[in-house]
N, C-alpha and C. Protein backbone atom coordinates (compact mmCIF):
# COMPACT_ATOMS: atom_id res chain seq x y z
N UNK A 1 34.35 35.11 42.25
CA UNK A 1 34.37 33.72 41.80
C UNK A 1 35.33 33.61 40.62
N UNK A 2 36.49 33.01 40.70
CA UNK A 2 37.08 32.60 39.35
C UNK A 2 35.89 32.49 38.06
N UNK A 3 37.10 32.49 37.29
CA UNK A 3 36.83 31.65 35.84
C UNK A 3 36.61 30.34 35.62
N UNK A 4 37.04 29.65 36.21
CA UNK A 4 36.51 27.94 36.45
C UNK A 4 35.64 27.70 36.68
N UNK A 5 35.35 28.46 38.02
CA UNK A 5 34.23 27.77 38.93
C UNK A 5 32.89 28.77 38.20
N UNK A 6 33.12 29.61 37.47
CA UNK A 6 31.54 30.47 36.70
C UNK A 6 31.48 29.46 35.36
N UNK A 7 32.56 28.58 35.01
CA UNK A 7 32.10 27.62 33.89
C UNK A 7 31.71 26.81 33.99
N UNK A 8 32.16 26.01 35.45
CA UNK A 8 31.26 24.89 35.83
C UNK A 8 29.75 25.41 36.25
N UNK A 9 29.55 27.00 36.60
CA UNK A 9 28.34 27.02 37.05
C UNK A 9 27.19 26.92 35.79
N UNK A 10 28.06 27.61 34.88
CA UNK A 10 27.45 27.32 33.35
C UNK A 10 27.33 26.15 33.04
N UNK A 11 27.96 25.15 33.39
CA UNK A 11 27.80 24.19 32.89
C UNK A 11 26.84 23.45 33.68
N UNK A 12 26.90 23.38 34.90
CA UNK A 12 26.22 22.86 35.31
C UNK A 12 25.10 23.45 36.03
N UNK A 13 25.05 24.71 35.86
CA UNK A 13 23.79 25.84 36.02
C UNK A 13 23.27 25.69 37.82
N UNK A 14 24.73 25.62 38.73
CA UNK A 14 24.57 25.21 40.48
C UNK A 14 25.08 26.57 40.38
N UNK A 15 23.63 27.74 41.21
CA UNK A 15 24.38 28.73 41.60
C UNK A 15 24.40 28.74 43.36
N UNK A 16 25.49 27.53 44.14
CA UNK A 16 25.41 27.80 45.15
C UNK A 16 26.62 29.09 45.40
N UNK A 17 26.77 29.82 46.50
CA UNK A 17 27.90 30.56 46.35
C UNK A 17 28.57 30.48 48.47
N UNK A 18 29.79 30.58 48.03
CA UNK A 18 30.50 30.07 49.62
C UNK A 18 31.51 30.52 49.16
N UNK A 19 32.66 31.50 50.36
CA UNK A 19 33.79 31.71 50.04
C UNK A 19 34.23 30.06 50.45
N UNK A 20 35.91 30.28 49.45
CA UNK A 20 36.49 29.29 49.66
C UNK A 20 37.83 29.49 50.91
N UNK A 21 38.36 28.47 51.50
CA UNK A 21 39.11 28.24 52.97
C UNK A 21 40.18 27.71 52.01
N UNK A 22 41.39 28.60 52.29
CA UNK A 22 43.07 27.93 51.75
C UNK A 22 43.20 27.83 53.29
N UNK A 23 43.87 26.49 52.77
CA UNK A 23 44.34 25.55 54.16
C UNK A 23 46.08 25.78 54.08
N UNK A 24 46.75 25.31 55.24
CA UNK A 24 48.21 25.05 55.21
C UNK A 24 48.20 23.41 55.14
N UNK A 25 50.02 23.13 54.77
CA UNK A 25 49.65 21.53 54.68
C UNK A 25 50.61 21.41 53.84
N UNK A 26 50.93 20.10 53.67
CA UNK A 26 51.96 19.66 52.59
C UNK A 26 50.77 19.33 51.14
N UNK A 27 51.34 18.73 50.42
CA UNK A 27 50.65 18.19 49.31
C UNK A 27 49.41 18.51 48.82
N UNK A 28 48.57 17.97 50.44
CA UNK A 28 47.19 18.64 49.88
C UNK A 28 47.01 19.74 50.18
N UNK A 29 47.69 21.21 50.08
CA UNK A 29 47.44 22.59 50.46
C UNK A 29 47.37 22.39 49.25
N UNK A 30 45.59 23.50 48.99
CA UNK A 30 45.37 23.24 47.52
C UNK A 30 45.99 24.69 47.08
N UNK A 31 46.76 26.01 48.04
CA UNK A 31 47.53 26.56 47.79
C UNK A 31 48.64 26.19 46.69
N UNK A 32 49.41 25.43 46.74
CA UNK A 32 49.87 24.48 46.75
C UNK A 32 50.23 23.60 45.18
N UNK A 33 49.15 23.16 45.06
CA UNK A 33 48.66 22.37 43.92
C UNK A 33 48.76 23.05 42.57
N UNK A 34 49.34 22.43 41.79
CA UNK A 34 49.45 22.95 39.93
C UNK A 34 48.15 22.40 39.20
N UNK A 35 47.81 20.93 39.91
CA UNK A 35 46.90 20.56 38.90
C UNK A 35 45.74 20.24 40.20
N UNK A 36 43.98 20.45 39.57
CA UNK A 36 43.08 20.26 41.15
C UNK A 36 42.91 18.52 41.07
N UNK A 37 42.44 18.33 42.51
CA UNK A 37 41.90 17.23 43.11
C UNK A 37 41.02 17.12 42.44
N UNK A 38 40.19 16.16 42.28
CA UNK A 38 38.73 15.98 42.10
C UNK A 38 38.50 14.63 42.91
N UNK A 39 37.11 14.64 43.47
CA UNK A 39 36.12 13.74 44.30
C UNK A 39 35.10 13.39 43.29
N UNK A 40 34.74 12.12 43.09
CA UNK A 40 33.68 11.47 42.55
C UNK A 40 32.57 10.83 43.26
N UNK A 41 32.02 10.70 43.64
CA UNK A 41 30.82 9.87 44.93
C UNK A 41 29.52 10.09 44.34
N UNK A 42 28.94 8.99 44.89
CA UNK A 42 27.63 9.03 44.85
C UNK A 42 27.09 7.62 44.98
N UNK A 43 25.57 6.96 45.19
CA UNK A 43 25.46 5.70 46.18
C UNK A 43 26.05 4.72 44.75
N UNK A 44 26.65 3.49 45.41
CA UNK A 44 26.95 1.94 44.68
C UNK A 44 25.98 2.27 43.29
N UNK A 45 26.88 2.15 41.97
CA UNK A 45 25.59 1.64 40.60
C UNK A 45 25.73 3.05 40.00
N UNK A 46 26.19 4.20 40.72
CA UNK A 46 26.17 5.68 39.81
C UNK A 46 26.84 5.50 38.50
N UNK A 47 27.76 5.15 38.51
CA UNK A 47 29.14 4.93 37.69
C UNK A 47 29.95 5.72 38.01
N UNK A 48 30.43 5.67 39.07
CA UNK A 48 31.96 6.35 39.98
C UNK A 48 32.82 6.08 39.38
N UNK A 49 33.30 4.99 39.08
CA UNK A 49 34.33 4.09 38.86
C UNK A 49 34.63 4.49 37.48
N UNK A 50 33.63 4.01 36.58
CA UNK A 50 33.62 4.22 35.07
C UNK A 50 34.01 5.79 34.32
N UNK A 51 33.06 6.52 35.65
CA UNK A 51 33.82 8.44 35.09
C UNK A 51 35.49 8.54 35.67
N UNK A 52 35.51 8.11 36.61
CA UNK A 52 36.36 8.66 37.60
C UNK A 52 37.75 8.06 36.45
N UNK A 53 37.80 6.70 36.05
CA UNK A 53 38.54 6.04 35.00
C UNK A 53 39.12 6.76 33.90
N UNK A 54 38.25 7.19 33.28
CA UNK A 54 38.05 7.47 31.87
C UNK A 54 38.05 9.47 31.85
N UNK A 55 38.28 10.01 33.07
CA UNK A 55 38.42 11.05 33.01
C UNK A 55 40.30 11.66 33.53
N UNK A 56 40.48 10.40 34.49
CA UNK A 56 41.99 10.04 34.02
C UNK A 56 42.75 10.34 33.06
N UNK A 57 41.98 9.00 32.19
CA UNK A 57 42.70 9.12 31.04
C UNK A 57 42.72 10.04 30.00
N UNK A 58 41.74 11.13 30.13
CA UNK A 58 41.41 12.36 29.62
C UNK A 58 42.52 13.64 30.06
N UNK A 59 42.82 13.34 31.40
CA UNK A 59 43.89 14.57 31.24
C UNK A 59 44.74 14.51 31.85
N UNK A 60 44.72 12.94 32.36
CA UNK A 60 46.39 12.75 32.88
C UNK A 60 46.48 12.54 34.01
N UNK A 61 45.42 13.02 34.73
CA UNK A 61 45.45 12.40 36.30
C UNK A 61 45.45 11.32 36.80
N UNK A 62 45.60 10.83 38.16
CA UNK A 62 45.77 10.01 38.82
C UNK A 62 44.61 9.17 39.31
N UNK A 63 44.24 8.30 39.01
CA UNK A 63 43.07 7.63 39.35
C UNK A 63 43.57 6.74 40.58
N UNK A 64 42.77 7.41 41.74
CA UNK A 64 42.39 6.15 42.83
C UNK A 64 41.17 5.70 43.38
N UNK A 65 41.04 4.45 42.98
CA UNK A 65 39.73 3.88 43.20
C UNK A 65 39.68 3.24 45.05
N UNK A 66 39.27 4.39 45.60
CA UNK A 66 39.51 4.42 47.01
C UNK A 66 38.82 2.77 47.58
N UNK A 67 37.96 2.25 46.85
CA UNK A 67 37.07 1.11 47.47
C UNK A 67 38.45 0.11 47.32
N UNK A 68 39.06 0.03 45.96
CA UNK A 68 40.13 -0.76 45.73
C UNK A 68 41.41 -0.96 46.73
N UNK A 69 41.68 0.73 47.33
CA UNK A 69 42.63 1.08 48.19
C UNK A 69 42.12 0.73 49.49
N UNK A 70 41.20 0.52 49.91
CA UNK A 70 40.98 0.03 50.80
C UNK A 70 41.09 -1.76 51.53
N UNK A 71 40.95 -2.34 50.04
CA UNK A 71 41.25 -3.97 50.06
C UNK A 71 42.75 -4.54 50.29
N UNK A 72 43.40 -3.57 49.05
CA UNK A 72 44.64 -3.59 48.63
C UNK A 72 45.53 -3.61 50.64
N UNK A 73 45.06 -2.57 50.76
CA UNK A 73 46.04 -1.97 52.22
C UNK A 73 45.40 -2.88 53.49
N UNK A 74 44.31 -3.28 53.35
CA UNK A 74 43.08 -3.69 54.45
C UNK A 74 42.64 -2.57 55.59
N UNK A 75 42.35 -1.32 54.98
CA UNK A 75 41.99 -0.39 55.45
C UNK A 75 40.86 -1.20 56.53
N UNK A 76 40.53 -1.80 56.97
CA UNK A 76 39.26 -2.23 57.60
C UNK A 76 39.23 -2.85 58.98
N UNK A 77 38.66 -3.25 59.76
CA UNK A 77 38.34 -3.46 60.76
C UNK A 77 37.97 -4.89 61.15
N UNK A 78 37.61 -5.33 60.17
CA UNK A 78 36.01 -6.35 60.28
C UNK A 78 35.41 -6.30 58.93
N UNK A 79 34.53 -7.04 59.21
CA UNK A 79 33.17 -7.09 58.39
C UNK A 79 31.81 -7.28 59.31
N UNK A 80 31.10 -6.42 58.01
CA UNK A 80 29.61 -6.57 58.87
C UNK A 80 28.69 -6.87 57.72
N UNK A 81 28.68 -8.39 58.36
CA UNK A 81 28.26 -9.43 57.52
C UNK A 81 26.29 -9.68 56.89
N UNK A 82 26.18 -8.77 58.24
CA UNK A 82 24.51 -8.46 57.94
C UNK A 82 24.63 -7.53 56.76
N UNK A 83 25.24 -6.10 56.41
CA UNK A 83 25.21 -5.43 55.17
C UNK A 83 26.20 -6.19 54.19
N UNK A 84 26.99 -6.91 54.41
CA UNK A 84 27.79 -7.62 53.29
C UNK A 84 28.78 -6.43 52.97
N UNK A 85 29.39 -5.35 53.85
CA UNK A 85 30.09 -4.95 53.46
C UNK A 85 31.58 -4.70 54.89
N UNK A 86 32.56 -4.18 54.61
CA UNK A 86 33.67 -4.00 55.52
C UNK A 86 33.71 -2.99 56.50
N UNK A 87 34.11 -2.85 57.77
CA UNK A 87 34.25 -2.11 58.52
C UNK A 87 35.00 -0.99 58.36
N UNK A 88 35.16 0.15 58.01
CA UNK A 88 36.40 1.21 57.63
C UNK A 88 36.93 1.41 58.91
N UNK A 89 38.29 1.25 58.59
CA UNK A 89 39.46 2.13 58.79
C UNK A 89 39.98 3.09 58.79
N UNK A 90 39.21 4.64 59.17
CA UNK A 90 38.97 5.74 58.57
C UNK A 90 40.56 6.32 58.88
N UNK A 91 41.25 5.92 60.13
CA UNK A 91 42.21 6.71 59.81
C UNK A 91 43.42 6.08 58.97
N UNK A 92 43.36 4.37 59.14
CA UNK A 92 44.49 3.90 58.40
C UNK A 92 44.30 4.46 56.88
N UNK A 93 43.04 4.48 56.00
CA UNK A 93 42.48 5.29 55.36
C UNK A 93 43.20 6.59 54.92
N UNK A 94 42.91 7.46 55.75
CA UNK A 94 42.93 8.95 55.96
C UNK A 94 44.67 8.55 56.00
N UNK A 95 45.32 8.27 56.37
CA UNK A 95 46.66 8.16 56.70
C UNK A 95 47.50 7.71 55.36
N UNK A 96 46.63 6.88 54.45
CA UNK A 96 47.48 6.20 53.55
C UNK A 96 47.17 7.23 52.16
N UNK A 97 46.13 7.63 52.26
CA UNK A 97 45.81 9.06 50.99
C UNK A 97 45.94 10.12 51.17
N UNK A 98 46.30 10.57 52.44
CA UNK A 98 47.43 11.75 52.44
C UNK A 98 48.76 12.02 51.93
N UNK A 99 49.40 10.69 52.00
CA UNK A 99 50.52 10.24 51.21
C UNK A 99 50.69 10.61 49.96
N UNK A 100 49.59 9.31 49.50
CA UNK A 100 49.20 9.37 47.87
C UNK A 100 49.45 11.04 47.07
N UNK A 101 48.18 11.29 48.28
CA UNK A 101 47.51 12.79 47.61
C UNK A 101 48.74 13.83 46.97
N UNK A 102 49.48 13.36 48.11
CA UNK A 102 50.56 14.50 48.42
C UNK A 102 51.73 14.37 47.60
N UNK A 103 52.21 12.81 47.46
CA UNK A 103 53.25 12.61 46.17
C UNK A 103 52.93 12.72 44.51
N UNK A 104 51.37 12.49 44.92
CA UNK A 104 51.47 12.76 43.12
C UNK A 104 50.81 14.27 42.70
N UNK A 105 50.68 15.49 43.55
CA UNK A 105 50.45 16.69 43.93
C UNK A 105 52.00 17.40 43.90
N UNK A 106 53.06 16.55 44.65
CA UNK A 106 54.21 17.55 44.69
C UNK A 106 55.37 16.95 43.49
N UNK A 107 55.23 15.68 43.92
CA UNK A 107 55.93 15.04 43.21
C UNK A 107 56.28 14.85 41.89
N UNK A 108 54.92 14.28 41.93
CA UNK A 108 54.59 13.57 40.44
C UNK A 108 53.85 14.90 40.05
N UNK A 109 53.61 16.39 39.98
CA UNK A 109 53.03 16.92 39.60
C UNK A 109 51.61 16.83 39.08
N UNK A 110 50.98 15.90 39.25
CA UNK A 110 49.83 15.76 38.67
C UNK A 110 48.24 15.76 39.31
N UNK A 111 47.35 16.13 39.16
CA UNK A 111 46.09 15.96 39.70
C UNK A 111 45.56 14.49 40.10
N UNK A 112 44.55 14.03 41.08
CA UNK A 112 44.12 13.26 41.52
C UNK A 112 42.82 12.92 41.45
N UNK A 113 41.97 12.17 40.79
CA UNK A 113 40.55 11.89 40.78
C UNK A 113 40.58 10.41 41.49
N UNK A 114 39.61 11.06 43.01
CA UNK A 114 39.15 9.99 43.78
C UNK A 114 38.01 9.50 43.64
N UNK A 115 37.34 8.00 43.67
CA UNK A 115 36.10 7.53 43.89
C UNK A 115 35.80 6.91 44.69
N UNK A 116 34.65 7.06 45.52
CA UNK A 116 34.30 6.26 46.85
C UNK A 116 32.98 6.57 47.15
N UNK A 117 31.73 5.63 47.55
CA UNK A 117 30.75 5.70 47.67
C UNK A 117 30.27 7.11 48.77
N UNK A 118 31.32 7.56 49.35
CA UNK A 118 30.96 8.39 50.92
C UNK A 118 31.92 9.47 50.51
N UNK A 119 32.04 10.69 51.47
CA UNK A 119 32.65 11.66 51.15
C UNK A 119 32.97 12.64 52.21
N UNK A 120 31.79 12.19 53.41
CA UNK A 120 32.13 13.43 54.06
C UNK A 120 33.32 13.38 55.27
N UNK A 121 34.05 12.35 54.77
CA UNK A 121 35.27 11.51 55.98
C UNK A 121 36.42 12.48 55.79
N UNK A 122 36.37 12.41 54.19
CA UNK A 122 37.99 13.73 53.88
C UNK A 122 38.05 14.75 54.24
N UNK A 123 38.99 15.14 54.67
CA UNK A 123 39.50 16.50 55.08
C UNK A 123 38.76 17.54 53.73
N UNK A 124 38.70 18.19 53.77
CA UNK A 124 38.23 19.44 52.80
C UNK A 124 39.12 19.92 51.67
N UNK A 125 40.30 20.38 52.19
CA UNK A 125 41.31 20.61 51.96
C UNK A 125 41.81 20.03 50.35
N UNK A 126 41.84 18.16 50.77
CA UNK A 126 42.02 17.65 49.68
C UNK A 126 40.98 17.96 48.41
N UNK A 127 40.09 18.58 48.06
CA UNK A 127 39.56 18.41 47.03
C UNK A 127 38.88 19.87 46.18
N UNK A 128 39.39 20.27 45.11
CA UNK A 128 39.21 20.87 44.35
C UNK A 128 37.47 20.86 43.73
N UNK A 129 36.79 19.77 43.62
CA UNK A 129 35.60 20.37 42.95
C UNK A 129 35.42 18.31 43.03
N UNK A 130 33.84 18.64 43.84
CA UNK A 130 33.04 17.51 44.31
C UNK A 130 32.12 17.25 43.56
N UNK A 131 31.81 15.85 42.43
CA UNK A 131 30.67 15.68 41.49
C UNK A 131 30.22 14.42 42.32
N UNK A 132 28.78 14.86 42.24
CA UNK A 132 27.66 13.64 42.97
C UNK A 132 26.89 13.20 41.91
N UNK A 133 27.14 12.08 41.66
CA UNK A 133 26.67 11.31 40.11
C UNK A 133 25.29 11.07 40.40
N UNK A 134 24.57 11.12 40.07
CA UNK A 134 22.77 10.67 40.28
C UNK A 134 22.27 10.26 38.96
N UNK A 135 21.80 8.77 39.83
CA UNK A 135 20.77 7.71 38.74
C UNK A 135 19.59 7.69 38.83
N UNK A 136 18.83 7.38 37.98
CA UNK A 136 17.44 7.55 38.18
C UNK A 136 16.77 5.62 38.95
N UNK A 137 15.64 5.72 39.65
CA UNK A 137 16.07 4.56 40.29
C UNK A 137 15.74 3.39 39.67
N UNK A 138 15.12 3.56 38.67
CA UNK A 138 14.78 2.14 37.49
C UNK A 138 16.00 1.86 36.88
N UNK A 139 17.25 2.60 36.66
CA UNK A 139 18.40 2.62 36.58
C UNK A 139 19.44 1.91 37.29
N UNK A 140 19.16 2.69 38.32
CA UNK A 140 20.13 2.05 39.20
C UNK A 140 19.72 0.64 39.96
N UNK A 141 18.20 0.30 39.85
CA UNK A 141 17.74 -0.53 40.31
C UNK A 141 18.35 -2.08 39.66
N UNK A 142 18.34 -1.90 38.11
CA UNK A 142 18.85 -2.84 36.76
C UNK A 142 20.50 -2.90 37.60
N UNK A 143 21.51 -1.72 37.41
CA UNK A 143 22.74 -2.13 37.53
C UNK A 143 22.90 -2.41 39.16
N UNK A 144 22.68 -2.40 40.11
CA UNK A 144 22.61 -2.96 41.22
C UNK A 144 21.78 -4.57 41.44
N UNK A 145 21.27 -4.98 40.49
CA UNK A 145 21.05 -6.18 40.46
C UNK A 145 21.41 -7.05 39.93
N UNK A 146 22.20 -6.40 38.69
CA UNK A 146 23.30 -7.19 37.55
C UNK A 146 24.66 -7.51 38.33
N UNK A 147 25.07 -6.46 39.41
CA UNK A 147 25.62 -6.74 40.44
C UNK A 147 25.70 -7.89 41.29
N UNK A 148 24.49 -8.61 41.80
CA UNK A 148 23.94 -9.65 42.49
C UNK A 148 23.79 -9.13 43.75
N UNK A 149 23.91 -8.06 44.57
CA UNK A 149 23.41 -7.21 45.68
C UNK A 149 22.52 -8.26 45.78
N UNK A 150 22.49 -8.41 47.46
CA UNK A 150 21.26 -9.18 48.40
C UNK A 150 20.00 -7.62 48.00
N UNK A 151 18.49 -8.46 48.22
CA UNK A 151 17.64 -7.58 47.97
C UNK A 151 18.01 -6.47 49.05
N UNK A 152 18.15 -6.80 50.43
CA UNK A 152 18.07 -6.25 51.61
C UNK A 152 19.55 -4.74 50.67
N UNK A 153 20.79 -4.85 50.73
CA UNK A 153 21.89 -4.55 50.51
C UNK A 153 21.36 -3.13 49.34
N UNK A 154 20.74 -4.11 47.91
CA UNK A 154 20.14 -3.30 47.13
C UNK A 154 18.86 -2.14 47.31
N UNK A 155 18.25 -2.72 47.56
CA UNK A 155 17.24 -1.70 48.45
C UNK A 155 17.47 -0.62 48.94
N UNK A 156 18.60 -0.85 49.93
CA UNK A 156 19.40 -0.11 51.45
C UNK A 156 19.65 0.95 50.07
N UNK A 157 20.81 0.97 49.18
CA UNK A 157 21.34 1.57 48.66
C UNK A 157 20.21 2.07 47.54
N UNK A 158 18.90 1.76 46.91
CA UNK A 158 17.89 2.51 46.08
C UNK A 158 17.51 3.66 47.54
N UNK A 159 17.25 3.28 48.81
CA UNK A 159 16.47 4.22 49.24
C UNK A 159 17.71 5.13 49.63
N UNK A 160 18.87 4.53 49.87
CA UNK A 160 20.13 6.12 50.02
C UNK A 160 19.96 6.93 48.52
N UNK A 161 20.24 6.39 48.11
CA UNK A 161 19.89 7.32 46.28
C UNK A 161 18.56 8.35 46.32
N UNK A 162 17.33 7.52 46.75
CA UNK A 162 15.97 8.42 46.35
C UNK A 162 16.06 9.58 47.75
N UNK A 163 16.56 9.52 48.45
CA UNK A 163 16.58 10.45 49.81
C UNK A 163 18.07 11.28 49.40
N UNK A 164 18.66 11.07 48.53
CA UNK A 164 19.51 11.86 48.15
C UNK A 164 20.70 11.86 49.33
N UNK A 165 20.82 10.69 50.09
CA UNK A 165 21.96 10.96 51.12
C UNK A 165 23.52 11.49 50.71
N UNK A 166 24.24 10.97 49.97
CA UNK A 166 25.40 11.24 49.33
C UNK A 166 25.46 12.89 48.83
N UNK A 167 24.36 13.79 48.53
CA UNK A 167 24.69 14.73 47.89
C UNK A 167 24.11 15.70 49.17
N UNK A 168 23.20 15.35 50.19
CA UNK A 168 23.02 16.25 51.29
C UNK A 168 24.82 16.24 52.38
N UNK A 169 24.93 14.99 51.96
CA UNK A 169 26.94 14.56 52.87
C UNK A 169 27.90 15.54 52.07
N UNK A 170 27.85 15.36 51.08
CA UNK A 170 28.46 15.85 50.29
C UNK A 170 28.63 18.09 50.35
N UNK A 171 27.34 18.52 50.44
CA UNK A 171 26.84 19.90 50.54
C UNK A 171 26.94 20.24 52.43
N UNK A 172 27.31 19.40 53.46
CA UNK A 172 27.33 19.53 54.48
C UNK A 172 28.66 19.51 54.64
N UNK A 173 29.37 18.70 54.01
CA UNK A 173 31.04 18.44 54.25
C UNK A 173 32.32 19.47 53.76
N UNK A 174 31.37 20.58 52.30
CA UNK A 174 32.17 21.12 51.54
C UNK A 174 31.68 22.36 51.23
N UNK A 175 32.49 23.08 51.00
CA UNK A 175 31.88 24.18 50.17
C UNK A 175 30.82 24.11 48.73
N UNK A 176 29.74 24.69 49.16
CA UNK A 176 29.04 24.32 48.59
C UNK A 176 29.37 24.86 46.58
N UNK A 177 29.59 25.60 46.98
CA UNK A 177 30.00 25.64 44.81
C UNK A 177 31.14 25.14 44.33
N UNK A 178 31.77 24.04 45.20
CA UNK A 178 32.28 23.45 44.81
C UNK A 178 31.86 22.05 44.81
N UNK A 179 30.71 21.84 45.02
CA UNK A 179 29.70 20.57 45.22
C UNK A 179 28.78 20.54 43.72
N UNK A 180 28.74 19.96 42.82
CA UNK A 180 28.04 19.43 41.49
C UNK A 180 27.20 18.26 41.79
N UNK A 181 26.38 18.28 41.19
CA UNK A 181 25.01 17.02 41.04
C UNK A 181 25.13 17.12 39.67
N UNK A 182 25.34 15.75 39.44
CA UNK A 182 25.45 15.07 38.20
C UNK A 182 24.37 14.24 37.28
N UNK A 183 24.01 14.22 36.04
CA UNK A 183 23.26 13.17 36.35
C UNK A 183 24.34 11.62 35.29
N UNK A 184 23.91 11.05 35.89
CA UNK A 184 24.50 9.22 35.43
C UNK A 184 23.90 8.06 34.90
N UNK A 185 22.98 8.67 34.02
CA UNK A 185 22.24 7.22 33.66
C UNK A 185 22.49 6.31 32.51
N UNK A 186 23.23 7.42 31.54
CA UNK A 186 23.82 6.54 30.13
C UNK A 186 25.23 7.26 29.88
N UNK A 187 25.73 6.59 28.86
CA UNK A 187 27.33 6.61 28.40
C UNK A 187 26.83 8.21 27.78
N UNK A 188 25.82 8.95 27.45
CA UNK A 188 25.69 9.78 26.75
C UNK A 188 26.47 10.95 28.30
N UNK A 189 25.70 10.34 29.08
CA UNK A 189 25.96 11.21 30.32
C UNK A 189 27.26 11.40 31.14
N UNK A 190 28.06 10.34 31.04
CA UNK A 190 29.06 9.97 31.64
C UNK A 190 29.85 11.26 30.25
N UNK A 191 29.95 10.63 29.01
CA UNK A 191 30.74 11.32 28.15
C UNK A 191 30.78 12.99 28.23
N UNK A 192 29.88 13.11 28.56
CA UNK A 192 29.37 14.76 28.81
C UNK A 192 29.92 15.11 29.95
N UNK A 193 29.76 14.20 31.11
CA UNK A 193 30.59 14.86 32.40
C UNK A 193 32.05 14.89 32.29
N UNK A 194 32.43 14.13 31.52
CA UNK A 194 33.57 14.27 31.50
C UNK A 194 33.94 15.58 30.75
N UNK A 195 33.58 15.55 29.84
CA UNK A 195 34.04 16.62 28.46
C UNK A 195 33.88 17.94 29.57
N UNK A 196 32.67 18.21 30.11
CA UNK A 196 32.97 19.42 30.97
C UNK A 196 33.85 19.50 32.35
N UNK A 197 34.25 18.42 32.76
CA UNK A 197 35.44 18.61 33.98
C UNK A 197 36.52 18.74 33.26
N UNK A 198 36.96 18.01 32.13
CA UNK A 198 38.31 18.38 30.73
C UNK A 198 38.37 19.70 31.15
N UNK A 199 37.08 20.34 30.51
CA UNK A 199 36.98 22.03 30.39
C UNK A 199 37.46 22.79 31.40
N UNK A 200 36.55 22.04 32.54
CA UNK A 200 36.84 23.07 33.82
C UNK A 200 38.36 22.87 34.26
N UNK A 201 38.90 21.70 34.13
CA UNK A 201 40.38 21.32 34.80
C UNK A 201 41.18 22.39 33.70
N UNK A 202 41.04 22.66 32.39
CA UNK A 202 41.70 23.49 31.85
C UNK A 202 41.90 24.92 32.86
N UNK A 203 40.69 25.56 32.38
CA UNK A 203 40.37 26.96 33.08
C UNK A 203 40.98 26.66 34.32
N UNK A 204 40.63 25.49 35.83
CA UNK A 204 41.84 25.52 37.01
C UNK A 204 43.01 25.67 36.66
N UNK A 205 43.90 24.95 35.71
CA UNK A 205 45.20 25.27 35.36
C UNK A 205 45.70 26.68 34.88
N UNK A 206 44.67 27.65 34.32
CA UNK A 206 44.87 28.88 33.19
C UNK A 206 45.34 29.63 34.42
N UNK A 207 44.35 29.67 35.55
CA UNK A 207 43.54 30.03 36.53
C UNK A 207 44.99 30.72 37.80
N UNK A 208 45.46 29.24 37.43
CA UNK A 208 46.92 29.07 38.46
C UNK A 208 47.87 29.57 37.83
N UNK A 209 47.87 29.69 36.62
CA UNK A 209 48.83 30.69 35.85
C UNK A 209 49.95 29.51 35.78
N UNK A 210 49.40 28.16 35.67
CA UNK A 210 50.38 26.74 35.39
C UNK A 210 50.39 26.82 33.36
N UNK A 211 51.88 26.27 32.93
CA UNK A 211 51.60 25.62 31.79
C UNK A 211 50.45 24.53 32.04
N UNK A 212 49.98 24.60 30.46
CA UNK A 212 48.82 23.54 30.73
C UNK A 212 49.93 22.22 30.04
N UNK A 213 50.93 22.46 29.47
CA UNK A 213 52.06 21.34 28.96
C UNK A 213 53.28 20.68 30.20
N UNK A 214 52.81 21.79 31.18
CA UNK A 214 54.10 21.36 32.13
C UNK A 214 53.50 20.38 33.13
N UNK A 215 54.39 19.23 33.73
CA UNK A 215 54.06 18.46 34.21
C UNK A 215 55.05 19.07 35.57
């Protein structure tokens, strides 16, 4: 096991253990890569958005807010108007963040932090180290209603949270020590996850034998 991945285990005290699979590939061969991917997920109300942001701006990476990229492009199909939400487009999707992944990976030299409620659609390949944010549900219950979520909509998404769907998708889709459970309930928590992915994205860079100054 690297040096990274025994600090995140420290840090986050997950001793799952799985060899890891180097893929071939353009961009996203994490062969490949100077700086890692990171995946953010976990159900609507975690604060995806808010870490995934603000951890950006922490070390320089690329923030794509995949729900956004999906409007922007009309990744979608439809709507399905009974859940109040859009039909995916998994491959127009899959087709348009391979791109991304890959220009600001070769290109633009830089790492990528994705957020999106789901996870187990991506290729593998793309992602360096998977955090599953978890709220507690009196928590998430408040910011999913400050939201205005239909009860039906809100609900749907408290009982994906208490059954833990996102982090069983998540541990089925990936290598598992590279899969983190987070927890997300205050700015105390968010600040902390970040400060230790800072850490760990260091040690990935040491790791690769990359300047940590070179872009």
């Amino acid at each position: 096991v690297s040096v990274s991945l025994f600090l995140f285990f420290f840090f986050f005290k997950d001793n799952h253990q799985v060899t890891l699979e180097t893929m071939s590939g353009d961009g996203t061969d994490a062969s490949k890569r100077r700086r890692p991917n990171i995946l953010i997920t976990g159900t609507p109300g975690v604060g995806k958005t808010a870490t995934a942001s603000l951890l950006a701006e922490r070390t320089g990476m690329k923030h794509i807010h995949i729900g956004e990229l999906i409007q922007q492009h009309k990744c979608y199909e439809g709507r399905d108007e009974d859940l109040d939400s859009f039909i995916l487009d998994e491959d127009k999707l899959l087709d348009l963040m391979e791109t991304m992944l890959g220009e600001a990976n070769l290109e633009d030299g830089v790492g990528v932090v994705c957020d999106y409620h789901a996870c187990e659609l991506f290729p593998e390949r793309w992602f360096d180290l998977i955090l599953v944010l978890r709220t507690k549900t009196d928590v998430l219950f408040d910011r999913l209603s400050k939201r205005g979520y239909s009860d039906k909509k809100r609900d749907e998404n408290m009982e994906c949270e208490i059954m833990q769907v996102i982090l069983e998708e998540a541990r089925e889709a990936y290598d598992h020590e590279i899969v983190h459970e987070v927890p997300s309930n205050t700015t105390e928590d968010i600040d902390s996850n970040i400060a230790r992915v800072e850490a760990w994205t260091k040690q990935w860079i040491a790791d690769k034998g990359v300047d940590d100054d070179e872009n």
